[in-house]
C-alpha atoms as a PDB file:
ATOM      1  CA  UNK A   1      44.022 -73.319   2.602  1.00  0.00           C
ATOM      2  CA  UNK A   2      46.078 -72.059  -0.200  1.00  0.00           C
ATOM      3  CA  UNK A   3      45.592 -69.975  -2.394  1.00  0.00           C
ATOM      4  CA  UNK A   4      45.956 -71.486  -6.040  1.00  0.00           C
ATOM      5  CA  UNK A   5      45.433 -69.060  -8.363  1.00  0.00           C
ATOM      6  CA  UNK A   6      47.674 -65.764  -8.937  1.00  0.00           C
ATOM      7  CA  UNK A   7      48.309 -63.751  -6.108  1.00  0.00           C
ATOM      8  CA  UNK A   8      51.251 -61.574  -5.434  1.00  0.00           C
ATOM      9  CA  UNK A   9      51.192 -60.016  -1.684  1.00  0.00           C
ATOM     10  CA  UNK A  10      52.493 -56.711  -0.933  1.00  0.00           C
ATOM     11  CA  UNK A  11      52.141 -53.898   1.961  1.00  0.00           C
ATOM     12  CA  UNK A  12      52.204 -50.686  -0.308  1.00  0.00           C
ATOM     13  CA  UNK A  13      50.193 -50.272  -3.288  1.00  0.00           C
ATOM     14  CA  UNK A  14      51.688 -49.687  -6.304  1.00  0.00           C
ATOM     15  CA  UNK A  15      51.071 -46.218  -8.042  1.00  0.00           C
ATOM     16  CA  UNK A  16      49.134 -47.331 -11.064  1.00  0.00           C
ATOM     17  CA  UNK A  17      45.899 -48.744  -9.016  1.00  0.00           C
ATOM     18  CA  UNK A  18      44.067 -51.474 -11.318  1.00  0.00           C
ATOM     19  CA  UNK A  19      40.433 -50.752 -12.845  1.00  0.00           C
ATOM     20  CA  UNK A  20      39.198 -53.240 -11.001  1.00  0.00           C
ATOM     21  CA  UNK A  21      39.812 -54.361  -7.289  1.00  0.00           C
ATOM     22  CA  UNK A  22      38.634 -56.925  -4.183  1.00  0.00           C
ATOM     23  CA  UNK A  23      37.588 -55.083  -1.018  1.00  0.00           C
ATOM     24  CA  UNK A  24      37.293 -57.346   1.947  1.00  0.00           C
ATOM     25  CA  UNK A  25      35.761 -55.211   3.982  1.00  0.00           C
ATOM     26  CA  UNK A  26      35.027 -56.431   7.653  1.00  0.00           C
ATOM     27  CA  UNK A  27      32.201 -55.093  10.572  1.00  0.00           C
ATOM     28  CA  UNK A  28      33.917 -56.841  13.450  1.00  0.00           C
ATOM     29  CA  UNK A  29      34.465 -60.532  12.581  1.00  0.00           C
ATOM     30  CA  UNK A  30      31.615 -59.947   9.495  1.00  0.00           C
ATOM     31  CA  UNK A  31      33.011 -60.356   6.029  1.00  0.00           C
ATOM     32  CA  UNK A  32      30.820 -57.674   3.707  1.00  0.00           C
ATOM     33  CA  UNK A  33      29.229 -59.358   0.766  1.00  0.00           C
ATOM     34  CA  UNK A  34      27.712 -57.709  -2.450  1.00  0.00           C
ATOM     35  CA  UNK A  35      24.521 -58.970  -3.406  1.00  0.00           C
ATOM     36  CA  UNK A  36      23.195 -59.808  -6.633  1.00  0.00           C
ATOM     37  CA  UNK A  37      19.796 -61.335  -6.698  1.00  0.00           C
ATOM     38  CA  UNK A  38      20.655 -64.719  -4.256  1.00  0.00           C
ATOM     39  CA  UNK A  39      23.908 -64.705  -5.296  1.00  0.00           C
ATOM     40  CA  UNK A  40      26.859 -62.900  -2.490  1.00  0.00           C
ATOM     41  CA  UNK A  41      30.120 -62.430  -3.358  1.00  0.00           C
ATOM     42  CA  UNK A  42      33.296 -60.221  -2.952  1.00  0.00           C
ATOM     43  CA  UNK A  43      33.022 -56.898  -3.164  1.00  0.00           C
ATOM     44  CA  UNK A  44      34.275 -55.711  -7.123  1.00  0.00           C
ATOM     45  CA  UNK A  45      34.729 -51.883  -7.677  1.00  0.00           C
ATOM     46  CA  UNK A  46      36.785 -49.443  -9.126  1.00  0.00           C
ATOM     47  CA  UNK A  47      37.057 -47.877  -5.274  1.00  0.00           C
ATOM     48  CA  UNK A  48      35.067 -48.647  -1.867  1.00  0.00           C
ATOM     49  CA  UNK A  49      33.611 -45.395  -1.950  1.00  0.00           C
ATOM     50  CA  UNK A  50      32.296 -46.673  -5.418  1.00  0.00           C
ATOM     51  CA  UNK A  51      29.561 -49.312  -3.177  1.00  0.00           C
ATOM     52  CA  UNK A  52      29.177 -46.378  -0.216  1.00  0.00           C
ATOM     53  CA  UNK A  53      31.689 -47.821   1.990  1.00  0.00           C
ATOM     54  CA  UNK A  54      34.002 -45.418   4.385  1.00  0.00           C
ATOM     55  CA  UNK A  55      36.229 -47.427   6.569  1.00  0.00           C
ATOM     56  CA  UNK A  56      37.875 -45.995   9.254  1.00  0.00           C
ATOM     57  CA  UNK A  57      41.461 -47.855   7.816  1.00  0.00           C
ATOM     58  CA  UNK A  58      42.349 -49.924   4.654  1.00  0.00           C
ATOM     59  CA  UNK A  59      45.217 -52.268   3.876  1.00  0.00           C
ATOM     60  CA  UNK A  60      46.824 -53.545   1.207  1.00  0.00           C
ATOM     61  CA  UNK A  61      47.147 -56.840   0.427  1.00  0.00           C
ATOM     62  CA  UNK A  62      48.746 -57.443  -3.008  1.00  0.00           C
ATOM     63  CA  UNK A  63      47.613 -58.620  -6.047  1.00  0.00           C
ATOM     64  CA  UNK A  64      45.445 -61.712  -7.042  1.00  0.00           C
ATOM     65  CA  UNK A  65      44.581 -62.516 -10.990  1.00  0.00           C
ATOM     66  CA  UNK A  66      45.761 -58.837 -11.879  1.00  0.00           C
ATOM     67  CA  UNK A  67      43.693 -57.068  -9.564  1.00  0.00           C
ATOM     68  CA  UNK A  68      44.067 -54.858  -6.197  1.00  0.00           C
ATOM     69  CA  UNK A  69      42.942 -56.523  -3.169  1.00  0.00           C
ATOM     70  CA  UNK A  70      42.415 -54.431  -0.012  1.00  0.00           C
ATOM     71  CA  UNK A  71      41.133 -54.870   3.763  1.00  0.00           C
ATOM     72  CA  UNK A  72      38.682 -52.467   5.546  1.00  0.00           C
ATOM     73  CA  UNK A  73      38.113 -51.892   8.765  1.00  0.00           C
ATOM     74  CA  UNK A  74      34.369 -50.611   9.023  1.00  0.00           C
ATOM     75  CA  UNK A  75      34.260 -50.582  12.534  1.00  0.00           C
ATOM     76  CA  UNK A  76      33.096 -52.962  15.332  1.00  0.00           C
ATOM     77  CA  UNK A  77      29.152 -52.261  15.945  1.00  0.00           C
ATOM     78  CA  UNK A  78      27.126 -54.731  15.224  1.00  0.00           C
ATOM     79  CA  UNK A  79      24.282 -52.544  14.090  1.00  0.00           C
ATOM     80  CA  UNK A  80      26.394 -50.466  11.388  1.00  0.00           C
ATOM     81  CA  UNK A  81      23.765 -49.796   8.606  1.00  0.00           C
ATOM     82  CA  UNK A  82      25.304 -50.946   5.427  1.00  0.00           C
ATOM     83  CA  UNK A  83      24.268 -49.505   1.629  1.00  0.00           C
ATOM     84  CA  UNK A  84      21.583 -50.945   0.025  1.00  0.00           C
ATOM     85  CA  UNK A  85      22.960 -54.256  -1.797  1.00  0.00           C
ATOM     86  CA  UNK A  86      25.625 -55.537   0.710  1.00  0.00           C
ATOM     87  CA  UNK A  87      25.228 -57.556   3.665  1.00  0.00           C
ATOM     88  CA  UNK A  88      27.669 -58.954   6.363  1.00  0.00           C
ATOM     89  CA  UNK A  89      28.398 -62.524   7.298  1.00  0.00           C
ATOM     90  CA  UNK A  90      29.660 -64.497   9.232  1.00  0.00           C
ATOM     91  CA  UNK A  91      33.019 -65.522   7.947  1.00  0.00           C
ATOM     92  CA  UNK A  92      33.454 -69.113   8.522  1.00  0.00           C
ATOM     93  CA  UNK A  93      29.973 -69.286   7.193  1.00  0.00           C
ATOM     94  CA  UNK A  94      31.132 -68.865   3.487  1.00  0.00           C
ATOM     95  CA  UNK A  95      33.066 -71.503   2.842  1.00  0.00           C
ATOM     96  CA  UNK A  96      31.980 -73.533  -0.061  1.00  0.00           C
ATOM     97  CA  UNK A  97      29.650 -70.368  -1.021  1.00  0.00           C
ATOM     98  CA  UNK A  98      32.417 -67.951  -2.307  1.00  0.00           C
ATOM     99  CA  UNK A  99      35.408 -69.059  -4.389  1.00  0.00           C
ATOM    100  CA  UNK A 100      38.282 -70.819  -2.280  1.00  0.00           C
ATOM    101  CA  UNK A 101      40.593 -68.573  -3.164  1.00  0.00           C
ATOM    102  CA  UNK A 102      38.697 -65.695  -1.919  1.00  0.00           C
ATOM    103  CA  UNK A 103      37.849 -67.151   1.548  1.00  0.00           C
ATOM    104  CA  UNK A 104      41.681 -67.633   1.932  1.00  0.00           C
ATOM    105  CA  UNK A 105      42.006 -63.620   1.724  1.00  0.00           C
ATOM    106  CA  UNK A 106      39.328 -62.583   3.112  1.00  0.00           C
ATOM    107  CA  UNK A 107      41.342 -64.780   6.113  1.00  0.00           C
ATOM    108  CA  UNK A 108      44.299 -63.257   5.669  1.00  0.00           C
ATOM    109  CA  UNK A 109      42.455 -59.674   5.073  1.00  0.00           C
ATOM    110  CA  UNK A 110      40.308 -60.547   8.754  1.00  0.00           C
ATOM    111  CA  UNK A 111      43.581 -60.676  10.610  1.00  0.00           C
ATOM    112  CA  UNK A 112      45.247 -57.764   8.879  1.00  0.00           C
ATOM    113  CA  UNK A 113      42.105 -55.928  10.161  1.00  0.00           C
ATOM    114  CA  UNK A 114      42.034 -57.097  13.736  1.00  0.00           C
ATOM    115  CA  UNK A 115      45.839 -56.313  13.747  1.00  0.00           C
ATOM    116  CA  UNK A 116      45.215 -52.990  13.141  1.00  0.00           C
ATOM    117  CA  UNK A 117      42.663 -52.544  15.397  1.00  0.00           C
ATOM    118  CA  UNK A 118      44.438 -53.798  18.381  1.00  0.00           C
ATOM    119  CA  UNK A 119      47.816 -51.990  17.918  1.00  0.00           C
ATOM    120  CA  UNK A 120      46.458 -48.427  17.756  1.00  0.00           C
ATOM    121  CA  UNK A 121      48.750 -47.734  21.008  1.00  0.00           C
ATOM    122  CA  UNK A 122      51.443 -49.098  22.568  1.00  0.00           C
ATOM    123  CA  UNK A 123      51.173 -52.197  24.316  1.00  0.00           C
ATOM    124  CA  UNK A 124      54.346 -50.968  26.064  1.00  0.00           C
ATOM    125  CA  UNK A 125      53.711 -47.564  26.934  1.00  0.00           C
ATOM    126  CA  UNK A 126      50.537 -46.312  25.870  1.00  0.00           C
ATOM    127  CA  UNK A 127      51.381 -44.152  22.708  1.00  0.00           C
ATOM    128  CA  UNK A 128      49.836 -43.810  19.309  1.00  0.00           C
ATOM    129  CA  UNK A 129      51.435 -46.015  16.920  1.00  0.00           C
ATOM    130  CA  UNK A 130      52.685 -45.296  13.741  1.00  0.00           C
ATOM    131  CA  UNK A 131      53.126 -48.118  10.257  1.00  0.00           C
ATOM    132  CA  UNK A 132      56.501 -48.974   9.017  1.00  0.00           C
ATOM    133  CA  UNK A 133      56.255 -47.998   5.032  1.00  0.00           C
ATOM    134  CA  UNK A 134      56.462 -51.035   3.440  1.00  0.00           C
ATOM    135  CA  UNK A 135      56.326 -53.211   6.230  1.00  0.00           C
ATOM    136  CA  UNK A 136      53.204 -55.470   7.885  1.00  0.00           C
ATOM    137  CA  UNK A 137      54.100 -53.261  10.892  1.00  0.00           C
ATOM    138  CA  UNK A 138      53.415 -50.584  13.564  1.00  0.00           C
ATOM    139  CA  UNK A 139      56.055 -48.408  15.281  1.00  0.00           C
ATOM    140  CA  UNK A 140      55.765 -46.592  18.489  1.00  0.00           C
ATOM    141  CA  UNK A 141      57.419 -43.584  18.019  1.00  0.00           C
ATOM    142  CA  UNK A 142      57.900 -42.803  21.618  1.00  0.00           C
ATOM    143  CA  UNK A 143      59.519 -46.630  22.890  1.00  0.00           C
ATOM    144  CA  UNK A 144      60.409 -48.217  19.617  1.00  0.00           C
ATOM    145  CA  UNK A 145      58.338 -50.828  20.240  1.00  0.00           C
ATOM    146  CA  UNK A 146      57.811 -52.508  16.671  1.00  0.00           C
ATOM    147  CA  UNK A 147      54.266 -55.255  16.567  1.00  0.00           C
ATOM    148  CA  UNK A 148      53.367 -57.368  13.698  1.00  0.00           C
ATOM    149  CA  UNK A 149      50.500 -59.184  13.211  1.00  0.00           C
ATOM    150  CA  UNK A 150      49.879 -61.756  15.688  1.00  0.00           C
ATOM    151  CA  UNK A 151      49.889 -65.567  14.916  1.00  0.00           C
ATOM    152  CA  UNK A 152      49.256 -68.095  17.478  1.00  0.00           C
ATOM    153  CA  UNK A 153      50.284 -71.811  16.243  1.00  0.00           C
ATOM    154  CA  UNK A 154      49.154 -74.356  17.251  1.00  0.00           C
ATOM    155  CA  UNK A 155      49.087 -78.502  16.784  1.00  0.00           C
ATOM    156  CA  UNK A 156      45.999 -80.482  15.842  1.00  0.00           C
ATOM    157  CA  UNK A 157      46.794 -84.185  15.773  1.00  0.00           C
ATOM    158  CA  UNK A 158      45.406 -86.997  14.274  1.00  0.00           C
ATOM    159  CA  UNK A 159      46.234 -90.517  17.134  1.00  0.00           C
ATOM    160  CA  UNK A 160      45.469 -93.993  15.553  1.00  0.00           C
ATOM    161  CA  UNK A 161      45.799 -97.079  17.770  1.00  0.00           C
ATOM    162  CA  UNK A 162      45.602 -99.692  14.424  1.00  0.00           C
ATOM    163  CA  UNK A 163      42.733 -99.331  12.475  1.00  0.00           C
ATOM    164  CA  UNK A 164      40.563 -96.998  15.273  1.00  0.00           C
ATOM    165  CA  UNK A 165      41.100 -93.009  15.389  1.00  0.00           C
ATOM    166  CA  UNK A 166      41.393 -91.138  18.828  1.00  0.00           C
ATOM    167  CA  UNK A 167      38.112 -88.788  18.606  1.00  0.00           C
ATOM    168  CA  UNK A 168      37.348 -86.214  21.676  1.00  0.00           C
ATOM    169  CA  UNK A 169      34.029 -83.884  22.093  1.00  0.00           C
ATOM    170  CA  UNK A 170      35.439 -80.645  23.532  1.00  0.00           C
ATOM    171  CA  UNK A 171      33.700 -79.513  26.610  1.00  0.00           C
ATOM    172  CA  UNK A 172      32.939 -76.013  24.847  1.00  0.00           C
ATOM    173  CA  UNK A 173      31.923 -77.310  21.423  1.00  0.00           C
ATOM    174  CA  UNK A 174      28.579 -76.571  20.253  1.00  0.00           C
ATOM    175  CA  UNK A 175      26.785 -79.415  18.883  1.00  0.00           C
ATOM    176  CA  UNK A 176      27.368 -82.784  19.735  1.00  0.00           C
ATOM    177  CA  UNK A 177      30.607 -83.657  17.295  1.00  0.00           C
ATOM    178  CA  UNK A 178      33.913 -84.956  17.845  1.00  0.00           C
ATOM    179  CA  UNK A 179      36.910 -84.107  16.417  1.00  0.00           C
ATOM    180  CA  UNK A 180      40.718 -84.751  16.968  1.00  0.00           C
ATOM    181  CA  UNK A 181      42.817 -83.149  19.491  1.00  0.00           C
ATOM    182  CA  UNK A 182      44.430 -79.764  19.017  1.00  0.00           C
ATOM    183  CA  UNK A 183      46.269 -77.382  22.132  1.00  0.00           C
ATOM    184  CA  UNK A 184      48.318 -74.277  21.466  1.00  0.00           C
ATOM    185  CA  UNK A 185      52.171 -74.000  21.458  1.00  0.00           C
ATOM    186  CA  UNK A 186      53.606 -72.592  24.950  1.00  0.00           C
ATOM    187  CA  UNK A 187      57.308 -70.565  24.886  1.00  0.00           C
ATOM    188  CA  UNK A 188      60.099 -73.142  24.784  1.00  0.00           C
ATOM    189  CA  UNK A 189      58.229 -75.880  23.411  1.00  0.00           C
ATOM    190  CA  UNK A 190      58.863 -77.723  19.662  1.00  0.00           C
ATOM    191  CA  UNK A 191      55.911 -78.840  17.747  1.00  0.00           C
ATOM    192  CA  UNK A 192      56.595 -82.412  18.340  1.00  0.00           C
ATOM    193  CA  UNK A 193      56.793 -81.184  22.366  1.00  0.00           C
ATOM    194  CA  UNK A 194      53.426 -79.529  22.149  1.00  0.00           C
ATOM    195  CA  UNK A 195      51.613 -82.793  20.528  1.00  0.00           C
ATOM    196  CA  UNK A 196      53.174 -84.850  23.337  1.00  0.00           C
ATOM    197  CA  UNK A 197      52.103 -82.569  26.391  1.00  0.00           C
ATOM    198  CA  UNK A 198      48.712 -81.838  25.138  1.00  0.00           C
ATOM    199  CA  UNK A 199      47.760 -85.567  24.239  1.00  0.00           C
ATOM    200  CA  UNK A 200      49.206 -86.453  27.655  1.00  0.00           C
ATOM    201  CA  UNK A 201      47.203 -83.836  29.460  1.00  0.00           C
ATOM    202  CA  UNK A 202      44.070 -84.001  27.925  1.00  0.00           C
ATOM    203  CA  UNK A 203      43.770 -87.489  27.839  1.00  0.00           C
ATOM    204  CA  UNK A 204      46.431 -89.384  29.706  1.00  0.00           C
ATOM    205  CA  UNK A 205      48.114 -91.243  26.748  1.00  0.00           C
ATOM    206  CA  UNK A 206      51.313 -91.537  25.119  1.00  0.00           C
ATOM    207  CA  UNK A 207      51.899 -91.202  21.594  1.00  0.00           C
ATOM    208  CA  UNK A 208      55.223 -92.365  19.126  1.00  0.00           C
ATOM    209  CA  UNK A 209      55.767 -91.923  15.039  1.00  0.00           C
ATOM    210  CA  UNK A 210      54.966 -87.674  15.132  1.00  0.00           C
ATOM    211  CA  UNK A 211      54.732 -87.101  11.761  1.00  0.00           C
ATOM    212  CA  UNK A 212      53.924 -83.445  10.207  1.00  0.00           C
ATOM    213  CA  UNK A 213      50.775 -83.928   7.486  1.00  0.00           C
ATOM    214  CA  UNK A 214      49.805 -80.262   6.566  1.00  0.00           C
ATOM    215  CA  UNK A 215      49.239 -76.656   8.053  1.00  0.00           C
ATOM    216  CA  UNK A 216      46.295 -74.006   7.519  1.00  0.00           C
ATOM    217  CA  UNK A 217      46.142 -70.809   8.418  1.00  0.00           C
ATOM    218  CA  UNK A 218      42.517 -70.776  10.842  1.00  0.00           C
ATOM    219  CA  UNK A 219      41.876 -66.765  11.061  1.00  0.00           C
ATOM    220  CA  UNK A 220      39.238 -67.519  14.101  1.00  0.00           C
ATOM    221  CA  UNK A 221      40.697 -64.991  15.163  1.00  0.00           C
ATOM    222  CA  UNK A 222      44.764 -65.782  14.289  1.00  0.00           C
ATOM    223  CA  UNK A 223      45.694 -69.339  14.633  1.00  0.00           C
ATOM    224  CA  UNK A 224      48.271 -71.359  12.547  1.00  0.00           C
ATOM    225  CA  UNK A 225      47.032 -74.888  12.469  1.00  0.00           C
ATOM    226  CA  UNK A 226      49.825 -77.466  12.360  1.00  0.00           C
ATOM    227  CA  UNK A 227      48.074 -80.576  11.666  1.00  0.00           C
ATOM    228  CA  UNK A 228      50.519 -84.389  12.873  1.00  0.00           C
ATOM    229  CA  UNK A 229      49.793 -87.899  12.844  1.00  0.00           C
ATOM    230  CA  UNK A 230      51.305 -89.774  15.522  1.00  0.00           C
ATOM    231  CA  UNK A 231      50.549 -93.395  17.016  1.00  0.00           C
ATOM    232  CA  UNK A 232      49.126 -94.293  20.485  1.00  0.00           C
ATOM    233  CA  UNK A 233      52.335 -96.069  22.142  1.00  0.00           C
ATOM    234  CA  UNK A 234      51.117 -96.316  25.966  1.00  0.00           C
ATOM    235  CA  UNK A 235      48.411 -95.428  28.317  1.00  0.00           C
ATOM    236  CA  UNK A 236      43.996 -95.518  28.911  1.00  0.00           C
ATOM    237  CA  UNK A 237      41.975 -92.710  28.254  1.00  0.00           C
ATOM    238  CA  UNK A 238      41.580 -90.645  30.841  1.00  0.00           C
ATOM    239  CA  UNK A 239      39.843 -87.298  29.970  1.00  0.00           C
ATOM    240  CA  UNK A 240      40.719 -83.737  31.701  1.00  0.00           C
ATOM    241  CA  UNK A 241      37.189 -82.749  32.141  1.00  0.00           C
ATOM    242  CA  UNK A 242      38.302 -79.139  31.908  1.00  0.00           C
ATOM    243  CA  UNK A 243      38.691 -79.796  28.408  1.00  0.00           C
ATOM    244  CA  UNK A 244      37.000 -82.288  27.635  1.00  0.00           C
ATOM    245  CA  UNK A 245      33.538 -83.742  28.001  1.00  0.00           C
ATOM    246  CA  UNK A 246      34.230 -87.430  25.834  1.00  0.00           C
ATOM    247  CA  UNK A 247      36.907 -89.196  24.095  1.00  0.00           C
ATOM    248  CA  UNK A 248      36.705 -92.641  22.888  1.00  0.00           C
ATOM    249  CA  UNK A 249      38.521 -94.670  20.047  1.00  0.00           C
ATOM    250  CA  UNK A 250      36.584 -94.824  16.708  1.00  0.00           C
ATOM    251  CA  UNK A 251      36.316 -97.206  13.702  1.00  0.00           C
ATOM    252  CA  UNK A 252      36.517 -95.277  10.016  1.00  0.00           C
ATOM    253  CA  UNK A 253      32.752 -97.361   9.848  1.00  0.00           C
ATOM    254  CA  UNK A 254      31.059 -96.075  12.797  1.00  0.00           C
ATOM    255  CA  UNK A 255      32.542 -92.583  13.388  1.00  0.00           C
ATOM    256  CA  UNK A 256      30.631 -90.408  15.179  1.00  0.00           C
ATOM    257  CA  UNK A 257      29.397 -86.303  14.373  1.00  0.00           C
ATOM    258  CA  UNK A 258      32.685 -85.035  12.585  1.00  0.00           C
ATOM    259  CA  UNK A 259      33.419 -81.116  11.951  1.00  0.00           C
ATOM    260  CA  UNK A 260      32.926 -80.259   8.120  1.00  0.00           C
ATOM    261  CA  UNK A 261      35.321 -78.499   5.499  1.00  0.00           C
ATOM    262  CA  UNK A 262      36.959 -76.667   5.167  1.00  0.00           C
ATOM    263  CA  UNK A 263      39.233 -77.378   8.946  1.00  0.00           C
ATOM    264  CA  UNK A 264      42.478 -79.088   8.794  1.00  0.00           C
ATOM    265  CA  UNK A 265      40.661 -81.473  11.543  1.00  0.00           C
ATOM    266  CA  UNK A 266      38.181 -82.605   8.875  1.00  0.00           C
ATOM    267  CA  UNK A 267      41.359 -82.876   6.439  1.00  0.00           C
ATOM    268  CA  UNK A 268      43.066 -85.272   9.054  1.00  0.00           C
ATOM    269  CA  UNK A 269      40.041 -87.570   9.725  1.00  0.00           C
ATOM    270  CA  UNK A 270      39.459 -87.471   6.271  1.00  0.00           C
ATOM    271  CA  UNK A 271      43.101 -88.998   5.783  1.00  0.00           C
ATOM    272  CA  UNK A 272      42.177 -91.827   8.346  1.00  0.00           C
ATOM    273  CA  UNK A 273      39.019 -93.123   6.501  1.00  0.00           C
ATOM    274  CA  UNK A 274      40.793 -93.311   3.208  1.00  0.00           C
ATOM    275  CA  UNK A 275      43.519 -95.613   4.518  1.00  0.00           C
ATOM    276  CA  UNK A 276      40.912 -97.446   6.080  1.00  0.00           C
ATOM    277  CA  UNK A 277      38.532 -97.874   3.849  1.00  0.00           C
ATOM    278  CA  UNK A 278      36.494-101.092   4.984  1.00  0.00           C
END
């Protein structure tokens, strides 16, 4: 998901701090919301401290319409007692309840969080780390050792064989839906590489026409979705049952359980039933 209105992102903060700014401020995987009444929202103040919040690390994320926007890390316990008019939620939980442009940062914001949290020390040699000034970036002083956040692509691909879609229930989805098929880059591979191996492994056909359709960043926790369409070309479905507990070809008129919005899967089946709209 982009983000469509103003934002300018940046590491270090400028000196003149605006009146107003976003805090995105995260217990483990739980985006902080202020409450008003039934409404929850973004966090607005002049400073964190302003709403009682004292996170053990903050992080800058630039500018959107004019104002500051900053990540905290509040720590990982589940029963952290939060001041009296915020709450914490579940992240993917908010779509289509807070603006879209402020669940695409609070994305970004979870990952700059969980970055920082994980590269404390050295994955090399054990040290305490130290940031790079005005870089997204943590130095060990001792090896050198430089880590950025981490992003993991991967593909998620939408396979049409004429007017039916290639749909698969994933043996560790909860619930009962299908969606299309998605498997993680390895070292070496290209994109197109990665949609061929993983169709071919997880259910045994072969696929032409790889086209790119559209990425999103999926911060659950770090994934880069890179969303294809490709045709079936060869082959019988035979599911990997490691992976898989269904697949089956579908119609655009009898589909069956689909994921929601906001995922790039939903985007790509969504893409399917408008060109086949009978």
């Amino acid at each position: 998901m982009d983000i469509q209105g103003k934002f300018t992102g940046a590491v270090e903060p400028p000196e003149l701090r605006t009146p107003q700014a976003w805090w995105f401020g995260f217990v483990g995987d739980r985006l902080v919301l202020a409450q008003t009444g039934e409404r929850e929202d973004i966090i607005q103040a002049a400073a964190s401290t302003e709403v009682g919040l004292t996170p053990t690390a903050q992080y800058y994320l630039g500018q959107y319409n004019d104002a500051d926007c900053w990540a905290l890390d509040l720590g990982i316990d589940p029963e952290l007692a939060l001041p009296t008019g915020l709450k914490s939620r579940n992240l993917r939980g908010q779509y289509g309840r807070i603006a879209d442009d402020l669940f695409a940062l609070a994305g970004r914001a979870v990952q700059v969080v969980e970055w920082g949290r994980n590269h404390n020390f050295c994955g090399r040699c054990g040290q305490p780390t130290e940031p790079i000034p005005g870089e997204r970036a943590k130095r060990c002083p001792t090896c050198g050792l430089i880590t950025y956040p981490r992003l993991s692509p991967a593909v998620i691909v939408q396979i049409t064989r004429g007017d039916q879609i290639l749909l698969a229930r994933n043996a560790n989805f909860r619930g009962g839906f299908y969606s299309v098929l998605a498997g993680f880059v390895e070292p070496g591979e290209t994109l197109e590489g990665t949609v061929r191996r993983e169709i071919r492994e997880e259910v045994g056909l072969e696929v032409e026409a790889i086209r790119y359709f559209a990425s999103q960043s999926w911060p659950f926790p770090n994934s880069l979705m890179l969303g294809f369409t490709a045709q079936w070309a060869s082959g019988e479905i035979t599911v990997d049952p490691r992976e898989l507990a269904a697949a089956d070809w579908f119609s655009a008129s009898a589909l069956p359980d689909i994921p929601p919005p906001p995922s790039i899967a939903r985007a790509l089946i969504d893409d399917f039933i408008r060109q086949h709209p009978g």
